[in-house]
Protein backbone atom coordinates (compact mmCIF):
# COMPACT_ATOMS: atom_id res chain seq x y z
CA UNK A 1 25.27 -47.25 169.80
CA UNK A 2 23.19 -50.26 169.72
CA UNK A 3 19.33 -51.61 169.98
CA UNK A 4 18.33 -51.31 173.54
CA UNK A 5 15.74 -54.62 173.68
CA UNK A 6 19.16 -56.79 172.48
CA UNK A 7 20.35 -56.75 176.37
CA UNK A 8 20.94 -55.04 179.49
CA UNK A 9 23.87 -52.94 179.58
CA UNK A 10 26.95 -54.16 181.05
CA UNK A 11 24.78 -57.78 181.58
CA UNK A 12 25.06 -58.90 178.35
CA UNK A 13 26.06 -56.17 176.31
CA UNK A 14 28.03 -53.10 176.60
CA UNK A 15 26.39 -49.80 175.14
CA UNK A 16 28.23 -46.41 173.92
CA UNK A 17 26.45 -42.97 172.67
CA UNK A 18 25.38 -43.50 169.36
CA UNK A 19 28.44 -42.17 166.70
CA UNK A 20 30.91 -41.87 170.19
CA UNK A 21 33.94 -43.63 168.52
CA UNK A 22 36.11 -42.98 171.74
CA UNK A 23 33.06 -44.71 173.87
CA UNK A 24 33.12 -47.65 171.42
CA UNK A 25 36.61 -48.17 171.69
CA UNK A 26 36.61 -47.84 175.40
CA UNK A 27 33.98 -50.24 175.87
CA UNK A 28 35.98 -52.63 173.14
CA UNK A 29 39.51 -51.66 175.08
CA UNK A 30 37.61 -52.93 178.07
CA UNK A 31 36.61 -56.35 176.87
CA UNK A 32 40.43 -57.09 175.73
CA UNK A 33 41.70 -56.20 179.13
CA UNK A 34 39.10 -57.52 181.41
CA UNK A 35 38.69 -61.13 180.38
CA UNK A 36 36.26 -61.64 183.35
CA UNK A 37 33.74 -59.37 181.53
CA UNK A 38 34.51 -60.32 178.52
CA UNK A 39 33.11 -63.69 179.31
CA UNK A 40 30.42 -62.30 181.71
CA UNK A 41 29.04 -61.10 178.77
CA UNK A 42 29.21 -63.82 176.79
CA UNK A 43 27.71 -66.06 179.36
CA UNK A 44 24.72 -63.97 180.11
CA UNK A 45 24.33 -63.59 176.11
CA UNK A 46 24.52 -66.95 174.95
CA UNK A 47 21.77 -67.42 178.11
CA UNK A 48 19.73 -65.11 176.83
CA UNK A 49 19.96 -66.06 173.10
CA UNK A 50 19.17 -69.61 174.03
CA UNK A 51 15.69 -68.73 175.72
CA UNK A 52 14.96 -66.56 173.35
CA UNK A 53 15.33 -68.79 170.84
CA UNK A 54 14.05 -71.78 172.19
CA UNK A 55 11.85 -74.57 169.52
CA UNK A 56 8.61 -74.32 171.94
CA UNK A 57 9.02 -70.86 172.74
CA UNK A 58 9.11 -69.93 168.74
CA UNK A 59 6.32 -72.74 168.26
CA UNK A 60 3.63 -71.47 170.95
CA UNK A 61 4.78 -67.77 169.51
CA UNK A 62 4.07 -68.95 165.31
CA UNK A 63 0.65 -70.76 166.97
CA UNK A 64 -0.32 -67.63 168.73
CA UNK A 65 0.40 -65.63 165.98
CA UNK A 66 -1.68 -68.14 163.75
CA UNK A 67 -4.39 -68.03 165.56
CA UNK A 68 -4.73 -64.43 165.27
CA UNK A 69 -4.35 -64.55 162.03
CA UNK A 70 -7.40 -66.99 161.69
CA UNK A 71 -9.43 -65.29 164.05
CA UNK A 72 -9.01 -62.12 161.95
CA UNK A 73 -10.36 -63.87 159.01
């Protein structure tokens, strides 16, 4: 299964039908075979990870949400 807004399928993640055990371990089969993917994936994930996680991304985000707070008050 998986969370849909934690990546793209087969971009940074590889998805399977929620409680499909053959799926899973096809798409895990896949990643020990195909070491090209395999690090595809991780590429585009630690990418991802590291934007979305960026100090003055998370910053402006806590000041926005601040600031809505206050105005709320």
């Amino acid at each position: 299964g998986g969370m849909s807004e934690l990546g793209n399928d087969k971009e940074s993640i590889l998805y399977f039908p929620k409680g499909d055990y053959v799926s899973c371990a096809h798409q895990i089969i896949r990643l020990l075979i195909d070491n090209n993917l395999a690090k595809c994936l991780s590429d585009n994930s630690i990418d991802i990870a590291t934007k979305r996680n960026s100090s003055s991304i998370a910053s402006c985000r806590q000041m926005e949400i601040y600031n809505d707070i206050l105005l709320k008050c």
